[in-house]
N, C-alpha and C. Protein backbone atom coordinates (compact mmCIF):
# COMPACT_ATOMS: atom_id res chain seq x y z
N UNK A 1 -38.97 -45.13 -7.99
CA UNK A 1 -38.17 -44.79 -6.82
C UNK A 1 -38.78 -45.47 -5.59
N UNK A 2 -38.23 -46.31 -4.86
CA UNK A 2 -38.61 -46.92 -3.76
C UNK A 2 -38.16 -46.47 -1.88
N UNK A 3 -39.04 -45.67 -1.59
CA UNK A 3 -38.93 -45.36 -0.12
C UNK A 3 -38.83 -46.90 0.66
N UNK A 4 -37.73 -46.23 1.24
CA UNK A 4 -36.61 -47.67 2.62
C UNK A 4 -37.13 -47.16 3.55
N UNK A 5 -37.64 -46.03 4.38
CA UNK A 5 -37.77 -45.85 5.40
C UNK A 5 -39.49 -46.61 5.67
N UNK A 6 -39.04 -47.41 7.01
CA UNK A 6 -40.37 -48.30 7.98
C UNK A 6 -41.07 -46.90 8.73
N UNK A 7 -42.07 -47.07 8.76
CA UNK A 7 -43.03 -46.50 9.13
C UNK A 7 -43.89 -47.68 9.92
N UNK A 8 -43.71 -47.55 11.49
CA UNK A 8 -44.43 -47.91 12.45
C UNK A 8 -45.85 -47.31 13.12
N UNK A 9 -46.46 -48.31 13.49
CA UNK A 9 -47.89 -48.00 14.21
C UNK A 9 -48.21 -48.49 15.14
N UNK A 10 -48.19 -48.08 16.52
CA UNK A 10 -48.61 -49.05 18.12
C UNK A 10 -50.13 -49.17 17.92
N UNK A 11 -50.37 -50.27 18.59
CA UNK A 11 -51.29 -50.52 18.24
C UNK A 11 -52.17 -50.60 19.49
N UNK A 12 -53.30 -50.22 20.02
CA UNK A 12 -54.15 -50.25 21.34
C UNK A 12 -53.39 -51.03 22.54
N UNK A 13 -53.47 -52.03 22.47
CA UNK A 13 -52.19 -52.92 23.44
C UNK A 13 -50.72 -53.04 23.35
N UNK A 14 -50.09 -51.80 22.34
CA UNK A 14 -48.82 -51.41 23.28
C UNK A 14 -48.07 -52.29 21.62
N UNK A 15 -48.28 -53.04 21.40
CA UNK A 15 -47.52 -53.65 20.20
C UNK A 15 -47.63 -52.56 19.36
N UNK A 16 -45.76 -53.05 18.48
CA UNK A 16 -45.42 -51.98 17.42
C UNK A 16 -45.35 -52.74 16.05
N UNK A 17 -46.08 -52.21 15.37
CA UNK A 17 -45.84 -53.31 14.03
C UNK A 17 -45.60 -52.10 12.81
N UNK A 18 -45.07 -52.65 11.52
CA UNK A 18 -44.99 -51.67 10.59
C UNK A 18 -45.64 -51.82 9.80
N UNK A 19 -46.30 -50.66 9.35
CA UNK A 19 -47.44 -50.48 8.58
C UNK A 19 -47.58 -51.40 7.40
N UNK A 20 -46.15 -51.51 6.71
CA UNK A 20 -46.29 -52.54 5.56
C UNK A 20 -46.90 -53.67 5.94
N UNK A 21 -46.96 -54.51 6.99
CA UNK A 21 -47.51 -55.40 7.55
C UNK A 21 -48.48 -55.88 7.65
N UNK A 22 -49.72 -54.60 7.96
CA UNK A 22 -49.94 -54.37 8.70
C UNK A 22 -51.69 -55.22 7.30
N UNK A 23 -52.67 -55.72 7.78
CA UNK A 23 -53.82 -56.48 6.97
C UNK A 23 -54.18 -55.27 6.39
N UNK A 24 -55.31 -55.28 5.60
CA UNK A 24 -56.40 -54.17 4.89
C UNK A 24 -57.33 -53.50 6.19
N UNK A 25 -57.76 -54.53 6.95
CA UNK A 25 -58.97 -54.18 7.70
C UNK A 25 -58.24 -52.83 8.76
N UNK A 26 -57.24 -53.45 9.50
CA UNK A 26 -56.08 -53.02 9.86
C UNK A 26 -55.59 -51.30 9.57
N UNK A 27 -55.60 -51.42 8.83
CA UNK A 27 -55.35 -50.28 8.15
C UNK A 27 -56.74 -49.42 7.61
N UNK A 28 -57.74 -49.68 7.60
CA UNK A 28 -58.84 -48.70 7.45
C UNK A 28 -59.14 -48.18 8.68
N UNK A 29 -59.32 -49.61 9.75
CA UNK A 29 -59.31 -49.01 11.03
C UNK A 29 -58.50 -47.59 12.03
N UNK A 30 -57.44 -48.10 11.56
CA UNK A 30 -56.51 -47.22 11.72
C UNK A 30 -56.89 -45.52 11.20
N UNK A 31 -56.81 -45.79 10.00
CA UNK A 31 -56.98 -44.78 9.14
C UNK A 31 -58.28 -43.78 9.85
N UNK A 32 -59.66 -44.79 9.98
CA UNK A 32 -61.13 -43.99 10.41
C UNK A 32 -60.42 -43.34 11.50
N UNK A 33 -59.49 -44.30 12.65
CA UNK A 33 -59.23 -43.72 13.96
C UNK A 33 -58.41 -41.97 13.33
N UNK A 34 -57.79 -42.08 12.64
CA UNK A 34 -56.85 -40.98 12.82
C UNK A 34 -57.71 -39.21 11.94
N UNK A 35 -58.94 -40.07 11.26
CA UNK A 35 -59.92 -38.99 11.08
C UNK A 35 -60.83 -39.01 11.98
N UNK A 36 -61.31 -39.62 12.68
CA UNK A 36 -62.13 -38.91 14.16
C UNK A 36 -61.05 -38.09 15.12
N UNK A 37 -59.64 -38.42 15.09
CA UNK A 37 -59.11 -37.77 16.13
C UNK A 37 -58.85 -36.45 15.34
N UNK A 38 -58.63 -36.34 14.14
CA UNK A 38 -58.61 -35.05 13.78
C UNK A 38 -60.03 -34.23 13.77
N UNK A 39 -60.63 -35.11 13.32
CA UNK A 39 -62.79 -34.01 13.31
C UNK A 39 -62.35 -33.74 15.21
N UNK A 40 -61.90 -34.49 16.38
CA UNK A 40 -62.23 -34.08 17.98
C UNK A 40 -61.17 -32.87 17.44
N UNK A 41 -60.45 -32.72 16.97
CA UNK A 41 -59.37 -31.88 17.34
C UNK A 41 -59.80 -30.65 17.38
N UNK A 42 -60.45 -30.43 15.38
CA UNK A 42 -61.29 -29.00 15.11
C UNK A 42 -62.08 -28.51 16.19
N UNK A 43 -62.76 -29.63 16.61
CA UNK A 43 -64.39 -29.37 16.89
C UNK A 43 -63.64 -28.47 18.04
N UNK A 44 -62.64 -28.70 18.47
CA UNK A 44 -61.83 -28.52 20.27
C UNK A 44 -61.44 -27.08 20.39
N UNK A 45 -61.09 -26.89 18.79
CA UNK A 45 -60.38 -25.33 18.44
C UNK A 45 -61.39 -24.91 18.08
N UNK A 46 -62.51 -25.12 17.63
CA UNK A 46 -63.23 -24.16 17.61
C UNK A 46 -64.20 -23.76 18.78
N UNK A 47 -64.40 -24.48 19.55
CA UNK A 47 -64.76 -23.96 20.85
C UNK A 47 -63.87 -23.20 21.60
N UNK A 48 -62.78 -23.14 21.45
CA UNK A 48 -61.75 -22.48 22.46
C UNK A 48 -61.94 -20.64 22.15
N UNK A 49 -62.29 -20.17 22.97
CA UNK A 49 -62.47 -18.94 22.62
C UNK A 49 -60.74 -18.30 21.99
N UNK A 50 -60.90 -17.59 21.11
CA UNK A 50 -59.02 -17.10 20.44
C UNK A 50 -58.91 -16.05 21.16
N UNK A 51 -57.75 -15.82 22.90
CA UNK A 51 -57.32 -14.94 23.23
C UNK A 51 -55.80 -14.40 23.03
N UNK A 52 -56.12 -13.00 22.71
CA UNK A 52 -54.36 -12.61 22.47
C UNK A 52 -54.04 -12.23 24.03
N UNK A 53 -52.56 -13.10 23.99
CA UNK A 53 -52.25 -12.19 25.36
C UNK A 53 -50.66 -11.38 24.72
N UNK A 54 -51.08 -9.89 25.42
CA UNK A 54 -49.82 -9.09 25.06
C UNK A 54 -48.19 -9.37 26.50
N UNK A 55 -47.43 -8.96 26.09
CA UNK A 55 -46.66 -9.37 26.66
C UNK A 55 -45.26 -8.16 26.56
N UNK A 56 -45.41 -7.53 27.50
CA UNK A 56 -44.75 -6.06 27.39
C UNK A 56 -44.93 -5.07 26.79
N UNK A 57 -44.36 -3.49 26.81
CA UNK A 57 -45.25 -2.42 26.50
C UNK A 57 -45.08 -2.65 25.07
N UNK A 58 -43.91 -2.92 24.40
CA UNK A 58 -44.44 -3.08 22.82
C UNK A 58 -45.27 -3.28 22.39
N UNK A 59 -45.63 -4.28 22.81
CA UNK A 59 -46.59 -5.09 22.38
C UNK A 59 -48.17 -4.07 22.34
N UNK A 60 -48.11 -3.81 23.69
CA UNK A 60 -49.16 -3.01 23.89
C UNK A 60 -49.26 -2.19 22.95
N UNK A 61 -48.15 -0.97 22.66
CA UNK A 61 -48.74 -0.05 22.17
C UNK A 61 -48.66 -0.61 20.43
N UNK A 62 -48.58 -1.19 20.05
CA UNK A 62 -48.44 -2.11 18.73
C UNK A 62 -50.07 -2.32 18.35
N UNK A 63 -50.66 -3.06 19.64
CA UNK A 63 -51.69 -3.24 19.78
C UNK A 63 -52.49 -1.76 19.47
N UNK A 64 -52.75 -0.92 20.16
CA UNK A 64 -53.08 0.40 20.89
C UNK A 64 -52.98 0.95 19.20
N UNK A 65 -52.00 0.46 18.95
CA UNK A 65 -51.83 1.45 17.19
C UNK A 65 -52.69 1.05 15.94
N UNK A 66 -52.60 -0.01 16.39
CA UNK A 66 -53.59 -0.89 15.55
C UNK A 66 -55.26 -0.43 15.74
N UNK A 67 -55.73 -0.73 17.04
CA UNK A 67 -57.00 -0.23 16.95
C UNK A 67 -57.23 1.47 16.55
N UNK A 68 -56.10 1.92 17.05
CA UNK A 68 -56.84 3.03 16.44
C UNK A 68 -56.44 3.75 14.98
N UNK A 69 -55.73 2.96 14.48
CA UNK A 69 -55.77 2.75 12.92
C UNK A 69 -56.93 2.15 12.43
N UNK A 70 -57.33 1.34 12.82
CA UNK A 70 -58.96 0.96 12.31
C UNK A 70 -60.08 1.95 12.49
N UNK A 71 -59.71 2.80 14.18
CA UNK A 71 -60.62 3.46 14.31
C UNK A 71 -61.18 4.46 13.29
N UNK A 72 -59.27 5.41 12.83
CA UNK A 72 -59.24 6.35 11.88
C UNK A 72 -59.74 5.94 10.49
N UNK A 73 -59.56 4.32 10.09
CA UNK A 73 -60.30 3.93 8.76
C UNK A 73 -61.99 4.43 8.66
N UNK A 74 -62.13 3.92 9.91
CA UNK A 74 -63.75 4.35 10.17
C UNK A 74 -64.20 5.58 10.25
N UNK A 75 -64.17 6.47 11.15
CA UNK A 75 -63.67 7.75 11.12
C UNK A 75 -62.54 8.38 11.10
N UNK A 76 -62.75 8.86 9.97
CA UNK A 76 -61.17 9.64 9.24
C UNK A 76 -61.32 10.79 9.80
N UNK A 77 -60.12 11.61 10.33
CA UNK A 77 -59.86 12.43 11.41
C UNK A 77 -60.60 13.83 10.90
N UNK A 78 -60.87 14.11 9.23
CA UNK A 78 -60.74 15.62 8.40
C UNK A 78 -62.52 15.30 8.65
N UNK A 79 -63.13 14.31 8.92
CA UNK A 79 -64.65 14.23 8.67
C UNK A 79 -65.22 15.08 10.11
N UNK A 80 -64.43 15.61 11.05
CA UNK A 80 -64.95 16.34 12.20
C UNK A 80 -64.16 17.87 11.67
């Protein structure tokens, strides 16, 4: 089965060429580039501290139900 669809790549100075084209060297280069930009990406999310923001009272008390459903896992209400 043979995929028709071109698959393009710009290249540092703005030229568009298609990948079929495109040399060996060319294409590793490419390739290393698009795994360092993914390793910056992680490294980016994992520094970002993960905040929830709530967003009306639902939410809130959704929230509010939740912790203290965990609370009751922890201390179960019959243990006092």
């Amino acid at each position: 089965m043979e995929n028709n669809s071109n698959i393009y790549w710009k290249t540092k100075d703005g030229r568009v060429i298609n990948v079929d084209d495109m040399d060996e060297q060319h294409v590793r280069n490419a390739f290393k580039m698009i795994l360092r930009n993914i390793q910056t990406k992680r490294e980016e999310a994992k520094a970002k501290p993960y905040i929830v923001e709530l967003n009306g009272d639902m939410a809130q008390q959704f929230n509010e139900q939740q912790e203290y459903d965990e609370f009751e896992d922890i201390y179960p209400y019959d243990q006092f």
